[in-house]
Protein backbone atom coordinates (compact mmCIF):
# COMPACT_ATOMS: atom_id res chain seq x y z
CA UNK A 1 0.00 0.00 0.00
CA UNK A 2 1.24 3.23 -0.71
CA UNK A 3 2.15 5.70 2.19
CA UNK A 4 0.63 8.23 0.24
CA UNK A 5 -2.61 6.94 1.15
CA UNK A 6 -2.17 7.86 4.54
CA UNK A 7 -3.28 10.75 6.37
CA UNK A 8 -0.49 10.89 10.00
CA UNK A 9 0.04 14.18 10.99
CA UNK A 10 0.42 15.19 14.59
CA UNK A 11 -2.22 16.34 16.50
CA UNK A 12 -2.40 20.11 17.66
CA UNK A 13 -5.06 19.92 19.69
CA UNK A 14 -6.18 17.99 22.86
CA UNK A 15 -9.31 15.87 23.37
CA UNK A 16 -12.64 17.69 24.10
CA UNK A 17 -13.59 14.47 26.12
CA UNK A 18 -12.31 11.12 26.34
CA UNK A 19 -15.29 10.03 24.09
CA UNK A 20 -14.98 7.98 20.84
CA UNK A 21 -16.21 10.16 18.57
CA UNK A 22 -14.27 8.71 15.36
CA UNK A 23 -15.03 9.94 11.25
CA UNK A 24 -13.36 8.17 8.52
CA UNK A 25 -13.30 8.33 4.87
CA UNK A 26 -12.98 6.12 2.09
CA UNK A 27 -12.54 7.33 -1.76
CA UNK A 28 -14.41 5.77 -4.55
CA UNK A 29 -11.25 4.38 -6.18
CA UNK A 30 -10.29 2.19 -2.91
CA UNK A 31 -13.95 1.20 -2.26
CA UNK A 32 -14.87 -1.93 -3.49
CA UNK A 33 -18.33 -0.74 -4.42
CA UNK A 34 -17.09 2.46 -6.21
CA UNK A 35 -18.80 4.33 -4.36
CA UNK A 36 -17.53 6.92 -1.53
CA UNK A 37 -17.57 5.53 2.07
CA UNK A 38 -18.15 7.78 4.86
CA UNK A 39 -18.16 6.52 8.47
CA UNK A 40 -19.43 8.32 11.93
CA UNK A 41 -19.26 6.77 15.29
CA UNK A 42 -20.29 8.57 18.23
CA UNK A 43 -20.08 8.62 22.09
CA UNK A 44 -21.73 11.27 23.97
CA UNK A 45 -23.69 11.55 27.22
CA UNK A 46 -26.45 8.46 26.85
CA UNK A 47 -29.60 10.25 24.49
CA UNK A 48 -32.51 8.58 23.09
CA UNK A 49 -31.62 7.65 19.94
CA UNK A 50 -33.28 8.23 16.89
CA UNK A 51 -32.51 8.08 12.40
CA UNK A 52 -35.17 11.18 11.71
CA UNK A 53 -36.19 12.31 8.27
CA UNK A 54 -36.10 15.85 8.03
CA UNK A 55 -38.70 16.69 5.23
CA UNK A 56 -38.90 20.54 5.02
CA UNK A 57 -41.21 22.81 2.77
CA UNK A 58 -40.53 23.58 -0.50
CA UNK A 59 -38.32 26.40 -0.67
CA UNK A 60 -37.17 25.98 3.20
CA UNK A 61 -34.38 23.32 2.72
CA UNK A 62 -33.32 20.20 1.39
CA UNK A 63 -35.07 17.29 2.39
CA UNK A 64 -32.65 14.69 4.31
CA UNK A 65 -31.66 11.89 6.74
CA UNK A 66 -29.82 12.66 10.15
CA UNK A 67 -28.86 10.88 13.03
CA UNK A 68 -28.50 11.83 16.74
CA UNK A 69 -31.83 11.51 19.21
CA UNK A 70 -35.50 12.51 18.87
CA UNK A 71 -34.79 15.87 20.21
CA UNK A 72 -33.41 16.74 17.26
CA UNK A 73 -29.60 16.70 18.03
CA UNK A 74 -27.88 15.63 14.82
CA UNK A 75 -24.13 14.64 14.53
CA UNK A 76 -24.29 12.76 10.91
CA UNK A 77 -26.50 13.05 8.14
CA UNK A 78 -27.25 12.98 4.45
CA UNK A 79 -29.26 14.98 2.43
CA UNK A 80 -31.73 14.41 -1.14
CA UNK A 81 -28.49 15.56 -3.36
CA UNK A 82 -25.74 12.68 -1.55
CA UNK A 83 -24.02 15.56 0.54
CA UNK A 84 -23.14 13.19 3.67
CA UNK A 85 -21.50 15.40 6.77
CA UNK A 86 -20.45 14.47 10.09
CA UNK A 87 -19.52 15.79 13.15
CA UNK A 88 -16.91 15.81 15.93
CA UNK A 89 -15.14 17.88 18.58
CA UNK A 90 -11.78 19.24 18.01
CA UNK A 91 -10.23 20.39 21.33
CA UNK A 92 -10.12 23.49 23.58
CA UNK A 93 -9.21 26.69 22.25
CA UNK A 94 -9.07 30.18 23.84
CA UNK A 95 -11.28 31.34 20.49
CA UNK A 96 -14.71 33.21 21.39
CA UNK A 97 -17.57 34.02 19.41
CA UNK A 98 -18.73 37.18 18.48
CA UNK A 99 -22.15 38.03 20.37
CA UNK A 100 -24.93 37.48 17.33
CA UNK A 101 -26.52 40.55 15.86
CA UNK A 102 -29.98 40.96 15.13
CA UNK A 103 -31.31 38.16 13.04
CA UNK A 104 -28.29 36.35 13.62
CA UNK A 105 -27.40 32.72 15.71
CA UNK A 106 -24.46 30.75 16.89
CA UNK A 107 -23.58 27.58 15.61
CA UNK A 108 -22.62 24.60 17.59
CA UNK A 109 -21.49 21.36 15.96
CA UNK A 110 -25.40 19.73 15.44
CA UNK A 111 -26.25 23.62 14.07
CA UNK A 112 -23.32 23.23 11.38
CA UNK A 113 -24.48 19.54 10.58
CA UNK A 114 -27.50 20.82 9.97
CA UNK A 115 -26.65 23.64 7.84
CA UNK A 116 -24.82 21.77 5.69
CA UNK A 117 -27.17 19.11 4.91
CA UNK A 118 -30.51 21.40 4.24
CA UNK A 119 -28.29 24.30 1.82
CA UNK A 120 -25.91 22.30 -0.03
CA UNK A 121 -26.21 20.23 -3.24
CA UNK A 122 -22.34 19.52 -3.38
CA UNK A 123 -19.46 18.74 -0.57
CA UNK A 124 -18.10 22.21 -1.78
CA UNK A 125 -21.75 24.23 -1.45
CA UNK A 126 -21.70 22.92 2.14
CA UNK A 127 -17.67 24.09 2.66
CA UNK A 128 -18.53 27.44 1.46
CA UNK A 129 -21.50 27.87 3.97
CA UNK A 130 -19.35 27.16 6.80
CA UNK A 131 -16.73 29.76 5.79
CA UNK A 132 -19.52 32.34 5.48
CA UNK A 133 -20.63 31.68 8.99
CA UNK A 134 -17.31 31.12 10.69
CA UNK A 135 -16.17 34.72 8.61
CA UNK A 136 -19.00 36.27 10.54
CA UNK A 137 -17.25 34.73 13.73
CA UNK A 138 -20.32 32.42 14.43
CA UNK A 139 -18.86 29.02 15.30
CA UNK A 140 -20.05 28.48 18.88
CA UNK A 141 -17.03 26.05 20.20
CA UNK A 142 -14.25 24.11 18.39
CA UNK A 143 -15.27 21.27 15.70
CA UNK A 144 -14.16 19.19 12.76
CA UNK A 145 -16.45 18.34 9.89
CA UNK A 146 -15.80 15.93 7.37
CA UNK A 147 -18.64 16.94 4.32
CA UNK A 148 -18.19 14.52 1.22
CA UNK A 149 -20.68 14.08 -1.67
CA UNK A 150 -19.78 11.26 -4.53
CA UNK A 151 -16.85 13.34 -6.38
CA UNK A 152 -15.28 15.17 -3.56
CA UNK A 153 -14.54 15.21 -0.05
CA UNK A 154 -13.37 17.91 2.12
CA UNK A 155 -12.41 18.40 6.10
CA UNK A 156 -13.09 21.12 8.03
CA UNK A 157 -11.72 22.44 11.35
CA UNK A 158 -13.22 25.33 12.46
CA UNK A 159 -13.06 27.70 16.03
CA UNK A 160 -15.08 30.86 16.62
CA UNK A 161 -13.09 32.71 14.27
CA UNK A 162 -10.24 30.18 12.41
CA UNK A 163 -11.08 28.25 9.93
CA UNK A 164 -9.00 25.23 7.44
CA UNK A 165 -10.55 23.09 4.96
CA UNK A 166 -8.59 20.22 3.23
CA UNK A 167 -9.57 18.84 -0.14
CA UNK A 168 -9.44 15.08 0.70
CA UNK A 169 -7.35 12.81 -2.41
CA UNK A 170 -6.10 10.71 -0.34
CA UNK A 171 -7.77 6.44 -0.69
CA UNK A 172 -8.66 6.76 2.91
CA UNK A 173 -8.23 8.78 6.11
CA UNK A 174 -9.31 9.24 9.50
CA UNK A 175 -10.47 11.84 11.84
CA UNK A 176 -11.28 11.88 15.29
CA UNK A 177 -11.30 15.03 17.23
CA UNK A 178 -7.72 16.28 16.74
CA UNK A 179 -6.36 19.28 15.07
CA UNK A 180 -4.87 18.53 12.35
CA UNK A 181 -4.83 21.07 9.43
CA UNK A 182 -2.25 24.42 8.83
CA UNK A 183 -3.06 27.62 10.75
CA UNK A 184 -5.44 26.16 13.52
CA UNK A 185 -2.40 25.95 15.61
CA UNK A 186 -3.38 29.71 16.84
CA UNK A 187 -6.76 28.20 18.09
CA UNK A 188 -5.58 25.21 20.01
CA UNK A 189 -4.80 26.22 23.67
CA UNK A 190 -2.35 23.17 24.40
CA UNK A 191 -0.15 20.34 22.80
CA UNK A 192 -0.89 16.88 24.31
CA UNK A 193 2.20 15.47 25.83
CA UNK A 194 2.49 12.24 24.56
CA UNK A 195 -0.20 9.73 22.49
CA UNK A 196 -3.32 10.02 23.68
CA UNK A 197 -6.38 8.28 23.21
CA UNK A 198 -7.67 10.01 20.46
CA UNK A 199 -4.56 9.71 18.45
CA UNK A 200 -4.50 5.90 19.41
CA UNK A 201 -8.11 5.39 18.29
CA UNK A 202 -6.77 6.66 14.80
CA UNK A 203 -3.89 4.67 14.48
CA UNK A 204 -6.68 1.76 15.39
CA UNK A 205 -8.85 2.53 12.47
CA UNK A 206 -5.90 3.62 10.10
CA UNK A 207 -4.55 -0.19 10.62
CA UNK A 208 -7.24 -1.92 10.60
CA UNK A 209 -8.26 -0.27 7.19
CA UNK A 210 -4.91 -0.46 5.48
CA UNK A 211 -5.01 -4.16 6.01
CA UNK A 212 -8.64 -4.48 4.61
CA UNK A 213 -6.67 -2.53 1.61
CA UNK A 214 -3.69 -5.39 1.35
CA UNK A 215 -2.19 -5.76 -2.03
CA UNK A 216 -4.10 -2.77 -3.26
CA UNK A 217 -7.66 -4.50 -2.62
CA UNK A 218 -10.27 -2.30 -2.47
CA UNK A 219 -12.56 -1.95 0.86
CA UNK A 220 -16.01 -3.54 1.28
CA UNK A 221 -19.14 -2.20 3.21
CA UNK A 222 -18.50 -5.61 5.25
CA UNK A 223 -15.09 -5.23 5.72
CA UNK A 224 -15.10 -1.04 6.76
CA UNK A 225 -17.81 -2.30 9.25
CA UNK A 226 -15.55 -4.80 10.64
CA UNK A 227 -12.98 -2.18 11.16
CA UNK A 228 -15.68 0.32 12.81
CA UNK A 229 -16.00 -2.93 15.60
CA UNK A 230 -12.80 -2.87 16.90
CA UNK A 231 -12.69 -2.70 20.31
CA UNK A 232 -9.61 -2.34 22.81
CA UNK A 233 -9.85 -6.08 23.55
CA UNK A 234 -9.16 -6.86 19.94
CA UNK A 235 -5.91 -4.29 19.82
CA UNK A 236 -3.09 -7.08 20.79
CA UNK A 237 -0.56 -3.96 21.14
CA UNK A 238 0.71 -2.67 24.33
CA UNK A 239 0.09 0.75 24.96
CA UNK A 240 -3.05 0.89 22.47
CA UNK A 241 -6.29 1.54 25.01
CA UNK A 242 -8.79 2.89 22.92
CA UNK A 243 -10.46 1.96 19.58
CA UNK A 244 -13.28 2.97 17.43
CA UNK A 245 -15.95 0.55 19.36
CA UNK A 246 -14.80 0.89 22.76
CA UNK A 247 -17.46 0.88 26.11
CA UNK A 248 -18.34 4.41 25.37
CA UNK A 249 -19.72 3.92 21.88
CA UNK A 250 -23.15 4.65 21.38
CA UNK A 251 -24.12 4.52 17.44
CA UNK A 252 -22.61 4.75 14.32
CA UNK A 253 -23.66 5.11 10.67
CA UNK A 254 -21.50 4.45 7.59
CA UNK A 255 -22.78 6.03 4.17
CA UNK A 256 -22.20 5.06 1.16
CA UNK A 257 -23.01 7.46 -1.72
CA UNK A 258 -23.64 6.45 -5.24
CA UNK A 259 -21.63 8.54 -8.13
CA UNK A 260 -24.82 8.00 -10.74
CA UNK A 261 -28.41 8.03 -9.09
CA UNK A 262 -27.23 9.58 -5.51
CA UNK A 263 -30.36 10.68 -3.88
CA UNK A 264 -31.87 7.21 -4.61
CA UNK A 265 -29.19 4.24 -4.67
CA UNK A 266 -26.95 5.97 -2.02
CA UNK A 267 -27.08 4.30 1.46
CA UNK A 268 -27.11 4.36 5.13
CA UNK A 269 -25.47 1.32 7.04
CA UNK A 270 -27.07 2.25 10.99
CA UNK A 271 -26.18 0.64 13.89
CA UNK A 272 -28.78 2.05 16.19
CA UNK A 273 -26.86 1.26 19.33
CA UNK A 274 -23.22 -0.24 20.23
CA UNK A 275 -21.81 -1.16 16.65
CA UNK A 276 -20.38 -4.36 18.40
CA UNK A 277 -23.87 -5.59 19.50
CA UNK A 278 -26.11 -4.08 16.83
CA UNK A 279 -26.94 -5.19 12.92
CA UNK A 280 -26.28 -2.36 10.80
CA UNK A 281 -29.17 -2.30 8.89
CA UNK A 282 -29.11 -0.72 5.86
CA UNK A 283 -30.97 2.49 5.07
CA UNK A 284 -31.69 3.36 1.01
CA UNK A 285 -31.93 6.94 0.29
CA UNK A 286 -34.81 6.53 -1.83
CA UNK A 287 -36.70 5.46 1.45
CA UNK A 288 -36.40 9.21 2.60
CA UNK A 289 -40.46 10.16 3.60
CA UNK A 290 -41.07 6.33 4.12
CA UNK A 291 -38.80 5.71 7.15
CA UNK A 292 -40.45 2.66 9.15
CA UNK A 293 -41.52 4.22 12.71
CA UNK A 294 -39.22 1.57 14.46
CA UNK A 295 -36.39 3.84 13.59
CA UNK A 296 -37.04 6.85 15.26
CA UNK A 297 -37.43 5.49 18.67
CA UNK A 298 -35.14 3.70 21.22
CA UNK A 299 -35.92 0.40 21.08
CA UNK A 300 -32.80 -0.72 18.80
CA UNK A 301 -30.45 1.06 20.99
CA UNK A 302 -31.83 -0.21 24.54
CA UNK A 303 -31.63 -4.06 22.70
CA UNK A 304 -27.74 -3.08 22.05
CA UNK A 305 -27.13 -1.84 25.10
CA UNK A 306 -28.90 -4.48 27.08
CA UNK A 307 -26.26 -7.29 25.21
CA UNK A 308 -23.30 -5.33 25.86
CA UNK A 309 -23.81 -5.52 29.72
CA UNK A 310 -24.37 -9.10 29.25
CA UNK A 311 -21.30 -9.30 27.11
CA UNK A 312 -17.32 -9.95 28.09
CA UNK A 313 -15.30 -6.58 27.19
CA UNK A 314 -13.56 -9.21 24.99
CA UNK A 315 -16.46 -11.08 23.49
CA UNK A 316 -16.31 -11.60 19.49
CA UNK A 317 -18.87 -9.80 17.56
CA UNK A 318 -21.66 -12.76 17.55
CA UNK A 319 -21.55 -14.63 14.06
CA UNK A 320 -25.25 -14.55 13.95
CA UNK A 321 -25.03 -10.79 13.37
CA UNK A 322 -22.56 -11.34 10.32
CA UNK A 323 -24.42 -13.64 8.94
CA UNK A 324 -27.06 -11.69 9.06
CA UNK A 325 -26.13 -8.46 7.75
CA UNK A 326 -23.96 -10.75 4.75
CA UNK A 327 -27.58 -11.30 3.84
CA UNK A 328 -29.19 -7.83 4.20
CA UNK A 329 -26.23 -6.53 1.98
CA UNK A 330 -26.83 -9.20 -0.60
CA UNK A 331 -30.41 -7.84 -0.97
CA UNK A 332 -29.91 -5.11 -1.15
CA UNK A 333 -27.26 -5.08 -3.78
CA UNK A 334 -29.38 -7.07 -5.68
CA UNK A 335 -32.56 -4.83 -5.28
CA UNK A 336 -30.25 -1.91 -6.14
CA UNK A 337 -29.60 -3.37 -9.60
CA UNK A 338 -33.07 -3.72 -10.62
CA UNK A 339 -33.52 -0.40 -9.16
CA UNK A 340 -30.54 1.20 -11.46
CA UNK A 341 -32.39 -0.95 -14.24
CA UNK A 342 -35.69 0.88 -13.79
CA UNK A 343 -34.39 4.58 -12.88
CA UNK A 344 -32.17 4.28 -16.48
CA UNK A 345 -35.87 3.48 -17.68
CA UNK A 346 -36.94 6.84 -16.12
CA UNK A 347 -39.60 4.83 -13.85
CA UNK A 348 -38.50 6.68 -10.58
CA UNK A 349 -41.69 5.78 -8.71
CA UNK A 350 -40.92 2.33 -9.49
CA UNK A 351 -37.65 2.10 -8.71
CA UNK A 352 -38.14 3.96 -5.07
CA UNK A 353 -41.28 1.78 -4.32
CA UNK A 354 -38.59 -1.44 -4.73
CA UNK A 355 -35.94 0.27 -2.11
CA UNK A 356 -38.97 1.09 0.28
CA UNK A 357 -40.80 -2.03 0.35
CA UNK A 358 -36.92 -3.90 1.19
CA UNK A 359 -36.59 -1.34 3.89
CA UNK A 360 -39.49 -2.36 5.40
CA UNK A 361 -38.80 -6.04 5.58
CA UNK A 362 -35.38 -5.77 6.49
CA UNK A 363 -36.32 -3.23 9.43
CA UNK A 364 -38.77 -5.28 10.81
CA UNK A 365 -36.26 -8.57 10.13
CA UNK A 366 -33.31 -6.63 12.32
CA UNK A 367 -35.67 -5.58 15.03
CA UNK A 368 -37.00 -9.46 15.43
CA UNK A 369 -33.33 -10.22 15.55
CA UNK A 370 -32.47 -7.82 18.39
CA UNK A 371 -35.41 -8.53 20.62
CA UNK A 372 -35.34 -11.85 20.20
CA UNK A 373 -31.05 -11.86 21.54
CA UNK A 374 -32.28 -9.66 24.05
């Protein structure tokens, strides 16, 4: 594999928390699929989790798919056009905000999420609305955003009034909430002595998806998801304490965005609770305004939850959850080339009525499965 491909830099910042809050990318051209692979995992203070469509009038917004919890917190979403973003602290900085004017609002990380996903038909719309609000010195507290649509990719670190963007080339790379990027040195308040969890999380993630990449192969939905399960247990490497699925993990999403028919054939792949303990059930974007009501409440995530306290730290993932999802993805592959078949036939309605009704079973499928291993 080509060093090139990886993105090690040294971090600049320290950790907000000691959550896992852990972003990755993966470039059409190393994806097995073709298509762009963009993964969020989050840990945060225990919320009622939730996938939400956010279907707003005409004129108002672009219609799309977030997750965070019922209040309507969002850290990751996708909108009608493919334009996936997610969401992560940075670090402390001594940066303030200015006080709003008239009219005006402060955005927090869930607020820049947001604005991304329902004003931007492009990864690049969605950088330039973020520079517009951090030039007005808006940006509540410290984040990085990764924004990436099915030709480009871009990060974003951004204070109350710095901002850096990166054009992402690279096959693959991985952020978690570290500075990372030229000039947003001036906003960090302190160097981290040392490695520290964050940056060993990374290194995690960064291994575990250069070997998926061995001999130049490229990187499966399957295989990306076996990465995002990692757990300290499984890191056989002293001095390595933290990974992307460690006890604080609480969701994660990966989304995979298609280059040709993006708001229909592109999809989310949702673990609705602990990725180690939960099927990742996979969410077509066509299905936007026909989400199955099972999705919006907790029931997923208390299931997950409830197996994790049952389970040793250092418990495999259980096969009957791979062999699961191995046949979820084969669907759905399979449903998505008759639906490619009938949108190249213009029959949209068709072709969306396909993705929903598989939805539907496979929902209600997953949820049997997780009460059932309750």
């Amino acid at each position: 594999m080509n060093t090139r491909d990886l993105l090690f830099t040294a971090a600049l910042g320290a950790a907000l928390t000691a959550s896992a809050d852990t972003s990755w990318l993966i470039r059409p051209y190393a994806s097995a699929s073709g298509r762009t692979q963009l993964f969020a995992s989050r840990a945060d203070k225990p919320r009622p989790l939730a996938v939400r469509a956010v279907l707003p009038p005409k004129g108002k917004g672009y219609k799309s798919l977030r997750f965070g919890d019922k209040s309507g917190f969002t850290y990751a979403g996708i909108n009608e056009f493919g334009v996936a973003a997610t969401f992560s602290g940075a670090g402390p900085t001594g940066d303030k905000p200015n006080a709003p004017k008239k009219g005006e609002r402060l955005y927090p990380g869930n607020a820049a999420v947001d604005l991304v996903l329902r004003s931007s038909k492009s990864a690049k719309q969605g950088v330039e609305a973020l520079r517009k609000v951090a030039r007005r010195g808006l940006i509540e507290h410290s984040m990085i955003i990764l924004i990436a649509d099915a030709k480009q990719a871009f990060v974003v670190e951004a204070a109350a009034r710095h901002i850096a963007v990166y054009e992402l080339s690279l096959a693959y790379t991985v952020h978690t909430h570290q500075w990372k990027l030229p000039g947003m040195e001036d906003a960090s308040m302190r160097i981290p002595i040392g490695e520290n969890t964050n940056a060993q999380r990374e290194w995690v993630a960064a291994t575990g998806l250069a070997k998926a990449r061995k001999n130049d192969r490229k990187i499966s939905v399957a295989e990306a998801i076996a990465v995002s399960r990692l757990n300290p247990a499984d890191v056989k490497r002293e001095g390595i304490r933290s990974a992307p699925s460690g006890d604080a993990a609480l969701d994660a999403c990966l989304f995979e965005i298609d280059p040709k028919y993006p708001g229909m054939l592109s999809c989310v792949y949702a673990a609705i609770g602990p990725q180690r303990h939960t099927v990742y059930l996979p969410i077509p974007l066509a299905a936007l305004g026909a989400l199955p009501a099972e999705l919006a409440d907790a029931q997923w995530a208390e299931f997950g939850n409830s197996l994790r306290k049952k389970s040793s730290p250092d418990a495999p993932v259980a096969s009957e959850i791979i062999d699961l999802e191995k046949c979820l993805y084969q669907e759905l592959n399979d449903i998505r080339f008759k639906a490619a078949q009938l949108l190249a036939e213009k029959k949209t309605a068709e072709a969306r009525q396909l993705l929903i009704d598989m939805l539907q079973r496979q929902s209600q499928e997953v949820l049997k499965f997780m009460r059932e291993r309750r």
